[in-house]
C-alpha atoms as a PDB file:
ATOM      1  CA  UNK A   1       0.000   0.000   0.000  1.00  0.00           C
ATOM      2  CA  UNK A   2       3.023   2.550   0.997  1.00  0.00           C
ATOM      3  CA  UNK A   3       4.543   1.759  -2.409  1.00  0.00           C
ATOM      4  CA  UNK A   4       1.345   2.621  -3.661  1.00  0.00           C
ATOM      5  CA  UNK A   5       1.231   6.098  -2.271  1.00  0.00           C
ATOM      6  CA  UNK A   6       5.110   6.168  -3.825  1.00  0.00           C
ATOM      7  CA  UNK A   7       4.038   5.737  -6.864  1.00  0.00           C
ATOM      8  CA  UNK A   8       1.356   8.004  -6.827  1.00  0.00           C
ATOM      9  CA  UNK A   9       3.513  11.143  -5.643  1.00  0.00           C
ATOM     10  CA  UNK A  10       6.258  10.284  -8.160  1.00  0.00           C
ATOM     11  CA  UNK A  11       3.706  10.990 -10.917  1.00  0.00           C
ATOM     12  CA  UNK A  12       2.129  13.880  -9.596  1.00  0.00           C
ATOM     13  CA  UNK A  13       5.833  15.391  -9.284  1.00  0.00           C
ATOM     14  CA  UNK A  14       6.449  14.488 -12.729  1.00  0.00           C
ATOM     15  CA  UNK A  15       2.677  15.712 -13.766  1.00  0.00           C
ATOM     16  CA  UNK A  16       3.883  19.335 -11.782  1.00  0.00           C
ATOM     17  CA  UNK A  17       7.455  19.234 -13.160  1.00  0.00           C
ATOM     18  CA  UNK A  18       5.652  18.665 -17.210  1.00  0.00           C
ATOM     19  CA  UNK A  19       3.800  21.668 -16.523  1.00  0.00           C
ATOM     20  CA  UNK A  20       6.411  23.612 -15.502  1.00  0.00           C
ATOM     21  CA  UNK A  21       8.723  23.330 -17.891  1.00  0.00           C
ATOM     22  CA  UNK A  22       5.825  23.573 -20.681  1.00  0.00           C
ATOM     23  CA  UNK A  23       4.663  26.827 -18.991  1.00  0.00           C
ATOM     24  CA  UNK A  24       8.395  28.227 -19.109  1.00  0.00           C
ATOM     25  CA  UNK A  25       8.414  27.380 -22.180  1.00  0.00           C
ATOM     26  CA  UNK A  26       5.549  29.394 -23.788  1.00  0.00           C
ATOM     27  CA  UNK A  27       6.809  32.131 -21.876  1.00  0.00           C
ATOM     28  CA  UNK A  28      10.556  31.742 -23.392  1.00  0.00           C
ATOM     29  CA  UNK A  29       8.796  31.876 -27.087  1.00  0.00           C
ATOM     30  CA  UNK A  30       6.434  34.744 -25.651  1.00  0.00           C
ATOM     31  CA  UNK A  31       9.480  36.795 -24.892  1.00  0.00           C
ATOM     32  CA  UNK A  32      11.271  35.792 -28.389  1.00  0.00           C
ATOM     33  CA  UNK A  33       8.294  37.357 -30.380  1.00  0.00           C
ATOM     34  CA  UNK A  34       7.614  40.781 -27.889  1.00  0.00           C
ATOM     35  CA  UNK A  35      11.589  41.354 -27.840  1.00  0.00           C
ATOM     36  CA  UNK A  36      11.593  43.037 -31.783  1.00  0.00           C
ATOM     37  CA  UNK A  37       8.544  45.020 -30.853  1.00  0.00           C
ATOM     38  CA  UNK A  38       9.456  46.147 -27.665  1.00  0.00           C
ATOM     39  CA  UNK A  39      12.659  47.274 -28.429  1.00  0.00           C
ATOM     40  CA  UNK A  40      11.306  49.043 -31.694  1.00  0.00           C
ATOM     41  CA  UNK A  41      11.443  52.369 -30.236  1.00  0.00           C
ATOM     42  CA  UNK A  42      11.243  54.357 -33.923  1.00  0.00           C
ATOM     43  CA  UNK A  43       7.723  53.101 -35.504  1.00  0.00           C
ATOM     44  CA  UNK A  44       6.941  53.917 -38.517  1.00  0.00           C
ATOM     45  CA  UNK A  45       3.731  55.958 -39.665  1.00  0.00           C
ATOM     46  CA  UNK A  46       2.790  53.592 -42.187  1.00  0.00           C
ATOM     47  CA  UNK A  47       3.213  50.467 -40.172  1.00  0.00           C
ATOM     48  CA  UNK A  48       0.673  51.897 -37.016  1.00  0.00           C
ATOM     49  CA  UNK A  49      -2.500  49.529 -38.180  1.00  0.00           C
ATOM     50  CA  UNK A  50       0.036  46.852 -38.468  1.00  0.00           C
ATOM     51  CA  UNK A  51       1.424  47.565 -34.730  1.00  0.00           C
ATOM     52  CA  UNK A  52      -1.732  47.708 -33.781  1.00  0.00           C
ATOM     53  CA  UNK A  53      -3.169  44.409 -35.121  1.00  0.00           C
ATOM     54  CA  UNK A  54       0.019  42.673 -33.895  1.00  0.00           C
ATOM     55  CA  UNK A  55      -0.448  43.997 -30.101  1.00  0.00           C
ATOM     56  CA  UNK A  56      -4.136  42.967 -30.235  1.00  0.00           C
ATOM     57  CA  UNK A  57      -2.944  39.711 -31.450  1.00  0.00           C
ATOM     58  CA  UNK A  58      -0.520  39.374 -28.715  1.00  0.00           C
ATOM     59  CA  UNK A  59      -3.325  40.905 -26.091  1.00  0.00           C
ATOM     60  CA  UNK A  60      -5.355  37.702 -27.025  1.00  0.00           C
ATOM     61  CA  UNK A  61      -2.987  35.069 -26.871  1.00  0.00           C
ATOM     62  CA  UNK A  62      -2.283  36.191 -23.886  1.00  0.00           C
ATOM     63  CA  UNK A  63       1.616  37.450 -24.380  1.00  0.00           C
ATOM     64  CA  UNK A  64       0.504  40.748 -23.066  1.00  0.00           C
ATOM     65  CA  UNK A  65      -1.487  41.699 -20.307  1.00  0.00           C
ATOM     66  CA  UNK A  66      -4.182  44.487 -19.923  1.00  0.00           C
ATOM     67  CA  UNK A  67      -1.310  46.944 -18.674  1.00  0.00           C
ATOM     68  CA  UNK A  68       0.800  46.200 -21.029  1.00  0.00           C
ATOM     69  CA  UNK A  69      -1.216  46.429 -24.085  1.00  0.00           C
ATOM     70  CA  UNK A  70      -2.251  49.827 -23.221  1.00  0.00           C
ATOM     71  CA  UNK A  71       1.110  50.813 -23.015  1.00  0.00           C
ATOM     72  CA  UNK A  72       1.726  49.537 -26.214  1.00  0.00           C
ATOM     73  CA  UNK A  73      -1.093  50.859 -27.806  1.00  0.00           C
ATOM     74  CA  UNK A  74      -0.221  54.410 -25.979  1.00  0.00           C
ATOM     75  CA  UNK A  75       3.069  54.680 -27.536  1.00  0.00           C
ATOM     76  CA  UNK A  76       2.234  53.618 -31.053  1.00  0.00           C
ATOM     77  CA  UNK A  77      -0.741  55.967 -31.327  1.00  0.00           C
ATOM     78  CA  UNK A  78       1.428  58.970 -29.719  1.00  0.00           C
ATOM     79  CA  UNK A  79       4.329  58.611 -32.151  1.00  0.00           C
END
């Protein structure tokens, strides 16, 4: 029965440790795809319903949160 109970707490560890490392993960490839359009301090005129789209695209995957899409969306729109 004990090694029962073993058993069943290895696999939850390894259930909590899959999760993990799939949740770092998306956030690693989240960071990859904001890092050009963060650091894109000079937008371009042309490109602002572009920006735009893209942040709203990021707001709803959920790469961005509330906060920061604002901010976002603040700074394209005032440039």
């Amino acid at each position: 029965m004990i090694i029962l109970i073993y058993i069943l707490i290895i696999l939850i560890l390894f259930f909590v440790c899959f999760i993990g490392i799939k949740a770092a993960g998306a956030g690693i490839r989240a960071k990859k795809r904001n890092k050009n359009f963060s650091g894109n301090k000079n937008i371009n005129k042309k490109n602002i319903s572009k920006d735009l789209q893209r942040i709203k695209n990021l707001h709803k995957s959920g790469d961005l949160t509330k906060k920061e899409y604002k901010k976002a969306k603040n700074r394209i729109l005032n440039n």
